[in-house]
C-alpha atoms as a PDB file:
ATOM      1  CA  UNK A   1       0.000   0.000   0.000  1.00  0.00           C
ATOM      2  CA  UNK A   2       1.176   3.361  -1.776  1.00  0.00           C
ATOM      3  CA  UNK A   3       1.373   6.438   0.820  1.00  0.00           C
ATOM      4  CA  UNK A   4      -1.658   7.713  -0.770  1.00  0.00           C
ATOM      5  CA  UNK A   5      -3.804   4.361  -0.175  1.00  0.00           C
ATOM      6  CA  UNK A   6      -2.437   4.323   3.321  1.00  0.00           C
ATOM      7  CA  UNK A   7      -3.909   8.663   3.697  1.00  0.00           C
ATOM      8  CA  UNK A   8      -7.132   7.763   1.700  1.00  0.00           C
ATOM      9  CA  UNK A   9      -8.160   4.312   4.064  1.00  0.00           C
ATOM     10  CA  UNK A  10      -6.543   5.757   7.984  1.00  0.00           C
ATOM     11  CA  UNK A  11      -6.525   9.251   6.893  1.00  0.00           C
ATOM     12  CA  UNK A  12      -3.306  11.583   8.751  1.00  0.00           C
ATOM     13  CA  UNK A  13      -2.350   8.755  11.151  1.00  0.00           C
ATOM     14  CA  UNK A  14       1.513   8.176  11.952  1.00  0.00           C
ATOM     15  CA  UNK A  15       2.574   4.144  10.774  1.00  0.00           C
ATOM     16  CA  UNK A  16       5.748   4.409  12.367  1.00  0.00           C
ATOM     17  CA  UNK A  17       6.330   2.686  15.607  1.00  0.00           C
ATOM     18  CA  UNK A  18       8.285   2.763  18.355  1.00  0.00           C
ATOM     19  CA  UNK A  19      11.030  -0.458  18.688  1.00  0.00           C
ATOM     20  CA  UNK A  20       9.234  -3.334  19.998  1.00  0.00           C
ATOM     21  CA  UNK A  21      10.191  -3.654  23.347  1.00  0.00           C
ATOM     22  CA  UNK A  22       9.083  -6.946  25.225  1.00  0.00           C
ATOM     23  CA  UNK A  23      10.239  -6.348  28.548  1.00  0.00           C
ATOM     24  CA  UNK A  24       7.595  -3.143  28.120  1.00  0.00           C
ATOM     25  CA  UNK A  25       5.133  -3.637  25.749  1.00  0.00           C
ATOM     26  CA  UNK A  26       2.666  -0.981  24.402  1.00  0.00           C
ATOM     27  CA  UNK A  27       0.519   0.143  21.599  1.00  0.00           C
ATOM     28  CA  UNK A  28       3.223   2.239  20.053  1.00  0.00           C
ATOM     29  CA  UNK A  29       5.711  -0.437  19.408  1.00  0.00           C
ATOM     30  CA  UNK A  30       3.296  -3.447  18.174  1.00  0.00           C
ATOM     31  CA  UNK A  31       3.496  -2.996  14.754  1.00  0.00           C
ATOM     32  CA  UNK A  32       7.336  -3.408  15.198  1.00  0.00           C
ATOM     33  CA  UNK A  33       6.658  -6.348  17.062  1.00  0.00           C
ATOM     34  CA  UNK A  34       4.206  -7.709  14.272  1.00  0.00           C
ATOM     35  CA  UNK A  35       6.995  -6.812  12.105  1.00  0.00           C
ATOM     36  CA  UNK A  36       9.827  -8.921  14.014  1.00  0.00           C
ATOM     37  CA  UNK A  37       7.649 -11.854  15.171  1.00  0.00           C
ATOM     38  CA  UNK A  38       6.160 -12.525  11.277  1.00  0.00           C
ATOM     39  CA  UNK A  39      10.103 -11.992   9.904  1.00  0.00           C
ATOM     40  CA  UNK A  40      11.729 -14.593  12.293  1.00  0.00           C
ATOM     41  CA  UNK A  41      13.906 -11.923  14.008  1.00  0.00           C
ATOM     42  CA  UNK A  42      11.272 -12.491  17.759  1.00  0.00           C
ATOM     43  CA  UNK A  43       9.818 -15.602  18.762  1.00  0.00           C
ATOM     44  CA  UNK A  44       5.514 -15.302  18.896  1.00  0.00           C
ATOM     45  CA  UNK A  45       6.363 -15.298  22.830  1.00  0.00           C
ATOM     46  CA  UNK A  46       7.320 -11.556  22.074  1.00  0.00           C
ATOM     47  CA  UNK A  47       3.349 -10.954  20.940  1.00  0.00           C
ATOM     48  CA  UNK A  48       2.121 -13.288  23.688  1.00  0.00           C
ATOM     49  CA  UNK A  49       3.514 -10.910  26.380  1.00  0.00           C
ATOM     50  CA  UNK A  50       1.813  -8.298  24.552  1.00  0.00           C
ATOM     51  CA  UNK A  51      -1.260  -9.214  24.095  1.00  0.00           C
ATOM     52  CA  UNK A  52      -1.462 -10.150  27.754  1.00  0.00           C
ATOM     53  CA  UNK A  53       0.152  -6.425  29.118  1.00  0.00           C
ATOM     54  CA  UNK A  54      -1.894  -4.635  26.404  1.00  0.00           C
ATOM     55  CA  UNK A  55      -4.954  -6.348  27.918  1.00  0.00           C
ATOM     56  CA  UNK A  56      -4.333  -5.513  31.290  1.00  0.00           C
ATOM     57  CA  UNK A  57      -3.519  -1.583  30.124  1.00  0.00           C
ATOM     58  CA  UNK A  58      -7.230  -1.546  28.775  1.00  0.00           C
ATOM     59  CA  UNK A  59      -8.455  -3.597  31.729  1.00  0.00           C
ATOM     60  CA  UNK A  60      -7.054  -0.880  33.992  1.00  0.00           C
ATOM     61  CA  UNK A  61      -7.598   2.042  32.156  1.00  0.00           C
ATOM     62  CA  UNK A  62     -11.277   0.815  31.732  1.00  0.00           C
ATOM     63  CA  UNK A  63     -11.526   0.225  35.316  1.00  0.00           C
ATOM     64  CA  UNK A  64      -9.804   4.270  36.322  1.00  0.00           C
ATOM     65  CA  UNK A  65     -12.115   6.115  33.844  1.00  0.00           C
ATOM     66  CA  UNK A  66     -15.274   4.046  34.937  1.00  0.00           C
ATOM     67  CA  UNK A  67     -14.243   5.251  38.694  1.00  0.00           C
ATOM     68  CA  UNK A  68     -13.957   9.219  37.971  1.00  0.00           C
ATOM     69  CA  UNK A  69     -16.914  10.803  40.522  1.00  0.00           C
ATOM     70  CA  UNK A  70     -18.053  13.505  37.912  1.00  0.00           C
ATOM     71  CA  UNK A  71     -19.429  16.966  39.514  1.00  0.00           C
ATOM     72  CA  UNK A  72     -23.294  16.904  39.493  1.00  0.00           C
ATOM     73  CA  UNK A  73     -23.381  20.170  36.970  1.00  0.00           C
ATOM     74  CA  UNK A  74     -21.458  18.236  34.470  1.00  0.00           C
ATOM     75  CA  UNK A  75     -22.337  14.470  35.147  1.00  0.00           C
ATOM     76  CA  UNK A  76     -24.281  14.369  31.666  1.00  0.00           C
ATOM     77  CA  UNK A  77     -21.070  15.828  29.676  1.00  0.00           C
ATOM     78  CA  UNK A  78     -19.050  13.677  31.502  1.00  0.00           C
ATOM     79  CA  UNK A  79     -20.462  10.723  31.158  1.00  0.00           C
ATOM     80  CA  UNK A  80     -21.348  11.261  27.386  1.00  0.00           C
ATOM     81  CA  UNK A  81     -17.435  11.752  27.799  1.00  0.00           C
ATOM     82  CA  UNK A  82     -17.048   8.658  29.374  1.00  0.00           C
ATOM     83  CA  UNK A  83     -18.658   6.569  26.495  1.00  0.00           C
ATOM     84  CA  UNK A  84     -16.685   7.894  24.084  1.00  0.00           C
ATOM     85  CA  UNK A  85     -13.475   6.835  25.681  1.00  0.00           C
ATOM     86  CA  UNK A  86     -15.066   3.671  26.796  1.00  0.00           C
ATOM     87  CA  UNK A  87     -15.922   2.920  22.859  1.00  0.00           C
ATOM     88  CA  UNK A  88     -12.265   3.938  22.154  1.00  0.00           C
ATOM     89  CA  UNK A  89     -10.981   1.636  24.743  1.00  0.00           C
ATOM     90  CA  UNK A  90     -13.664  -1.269  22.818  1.00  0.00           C
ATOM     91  CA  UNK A  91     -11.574  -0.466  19.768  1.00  0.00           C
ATOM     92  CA  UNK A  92      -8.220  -1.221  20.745  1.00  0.00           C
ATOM     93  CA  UNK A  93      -9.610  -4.454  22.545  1.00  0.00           C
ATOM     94  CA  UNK A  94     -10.616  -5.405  19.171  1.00  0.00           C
ATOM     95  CA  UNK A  95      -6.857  -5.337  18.397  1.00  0.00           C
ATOM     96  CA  UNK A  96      -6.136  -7.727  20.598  1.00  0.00           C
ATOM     97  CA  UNK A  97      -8.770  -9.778  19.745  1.00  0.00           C
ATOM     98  CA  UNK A  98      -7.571  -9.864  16.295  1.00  0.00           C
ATOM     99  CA  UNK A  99      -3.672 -10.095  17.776  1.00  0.00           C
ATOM    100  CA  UNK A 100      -4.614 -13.012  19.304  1.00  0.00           C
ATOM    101  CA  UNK A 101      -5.715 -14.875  15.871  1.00  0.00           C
ATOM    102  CA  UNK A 102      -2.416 -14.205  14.870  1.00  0.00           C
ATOM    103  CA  UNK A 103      -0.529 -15.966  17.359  1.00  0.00           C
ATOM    104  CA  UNK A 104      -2.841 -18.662  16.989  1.00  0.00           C
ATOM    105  CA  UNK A 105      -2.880 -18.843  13.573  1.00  0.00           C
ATOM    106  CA  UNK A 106       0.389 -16.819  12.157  1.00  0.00           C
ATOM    107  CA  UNK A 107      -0.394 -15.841   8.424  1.00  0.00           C
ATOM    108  CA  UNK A 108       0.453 -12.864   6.161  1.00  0.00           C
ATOM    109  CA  UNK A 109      -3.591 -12.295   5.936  1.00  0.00           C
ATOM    110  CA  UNK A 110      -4.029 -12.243  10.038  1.00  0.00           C
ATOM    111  CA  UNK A 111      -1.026  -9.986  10.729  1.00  0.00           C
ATOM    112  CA  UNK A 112      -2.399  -8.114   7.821  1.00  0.00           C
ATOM    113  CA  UNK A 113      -5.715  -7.935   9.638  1.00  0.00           C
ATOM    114  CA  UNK A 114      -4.213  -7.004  13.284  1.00  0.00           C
ATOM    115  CA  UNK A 115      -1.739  -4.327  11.429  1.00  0.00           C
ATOM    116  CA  UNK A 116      -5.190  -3.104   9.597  1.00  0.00           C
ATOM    117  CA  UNK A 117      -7.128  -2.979  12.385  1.00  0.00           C
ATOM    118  CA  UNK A 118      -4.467  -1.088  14.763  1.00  0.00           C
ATOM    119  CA  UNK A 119      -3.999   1.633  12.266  1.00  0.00           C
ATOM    120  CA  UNK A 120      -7.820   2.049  12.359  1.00  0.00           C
ATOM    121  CA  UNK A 121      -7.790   1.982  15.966  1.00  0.00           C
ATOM    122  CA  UNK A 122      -4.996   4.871  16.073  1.00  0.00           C
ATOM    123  CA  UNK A 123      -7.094   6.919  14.480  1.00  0.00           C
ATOM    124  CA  UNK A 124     -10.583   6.473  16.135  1.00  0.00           C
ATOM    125  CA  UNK A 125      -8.026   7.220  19.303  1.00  0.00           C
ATOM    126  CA  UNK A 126      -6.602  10.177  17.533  1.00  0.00           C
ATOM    127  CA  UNK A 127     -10.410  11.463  17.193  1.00  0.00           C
ATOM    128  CA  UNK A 128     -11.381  10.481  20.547  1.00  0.00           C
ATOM    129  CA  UNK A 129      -8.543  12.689  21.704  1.00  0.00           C
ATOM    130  CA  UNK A 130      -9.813  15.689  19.287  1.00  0.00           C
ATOM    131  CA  UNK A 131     -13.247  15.509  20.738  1.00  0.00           C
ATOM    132  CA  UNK A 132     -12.126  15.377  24.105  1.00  0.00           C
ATOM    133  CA  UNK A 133      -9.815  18.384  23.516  1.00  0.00           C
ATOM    134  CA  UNK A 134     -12.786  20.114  22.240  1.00  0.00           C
ATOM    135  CA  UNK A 135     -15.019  19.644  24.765  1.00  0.00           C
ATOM    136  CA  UNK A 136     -12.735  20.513  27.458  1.00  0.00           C
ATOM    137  CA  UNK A 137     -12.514  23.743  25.677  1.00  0.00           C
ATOM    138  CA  UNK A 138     -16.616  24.519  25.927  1.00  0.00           C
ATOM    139  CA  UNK A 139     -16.253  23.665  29.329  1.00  0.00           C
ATOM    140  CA  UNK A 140     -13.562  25.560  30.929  1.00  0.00           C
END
């Protein structure tokens, strides 16, 4: 996929990651992971470890924004807040959902889909982030 493909289908999202690092795994260094395990360079242990920190970052950051205590003159704001993140947080679940069919199943079509389907999460985070932004502007 041309540059232009890759603008048109994620629109302005950044592809590059960070080195995968599997003594601290995150979001921003999977697709290097992807990259090593489905080259030979890491064993699939590397995405195993992962897909099991990555799901206990969502677990946890789930579990902190559905705590917030929200002022009573802003509770409906805030909570239409909190759905949005919540649905953000869905999306990058559904990474690791489709992560973990790679490791069970390592093929150039499933890495394709988990490298597809991070990309699209990146940017349904990246607008998650610009609403947010925006509303915290109209608020203060």
């Amino acid at each position: 996929m041309d540059a232009a493909e890759q603008r048109a289908r994620y629109g302005d999202i950044e592809t590059r990651s960070a080195p995968a690092n599997p003594d601290d795994p995150g979001f921003d260094s999977l697709l290097d992971a992807l990259r090593a395990v489905h080259t030979g360079e890491l064993p699939m242990d590397v995405l195993v470890r992962y897909h099991d920190a990555l799901g206990a970052q969502l677990a946890a950051s789930r579990s902190a924004i559905l705590a917030i205590e929200h002022p009573p003159e802003f509770r409906d704001v805030a909570e239409a807040q909190t759905r949005i993140v919540v649905g953000g947080l869905d999306v990058m679940g559904t990474v690791l959902h489709f992560l973990q069919r790679y490791i069970d199943e390592p093929t150039a079509d499933n890495v394709g889909a988990v490298v597809d389907m991070l990309l699209q999460a990146q940017r349904v985070m990246r607008d998650v982030n610009t609403h947010l932004d925006e509303a915290a502007k109209v608020v203060s």
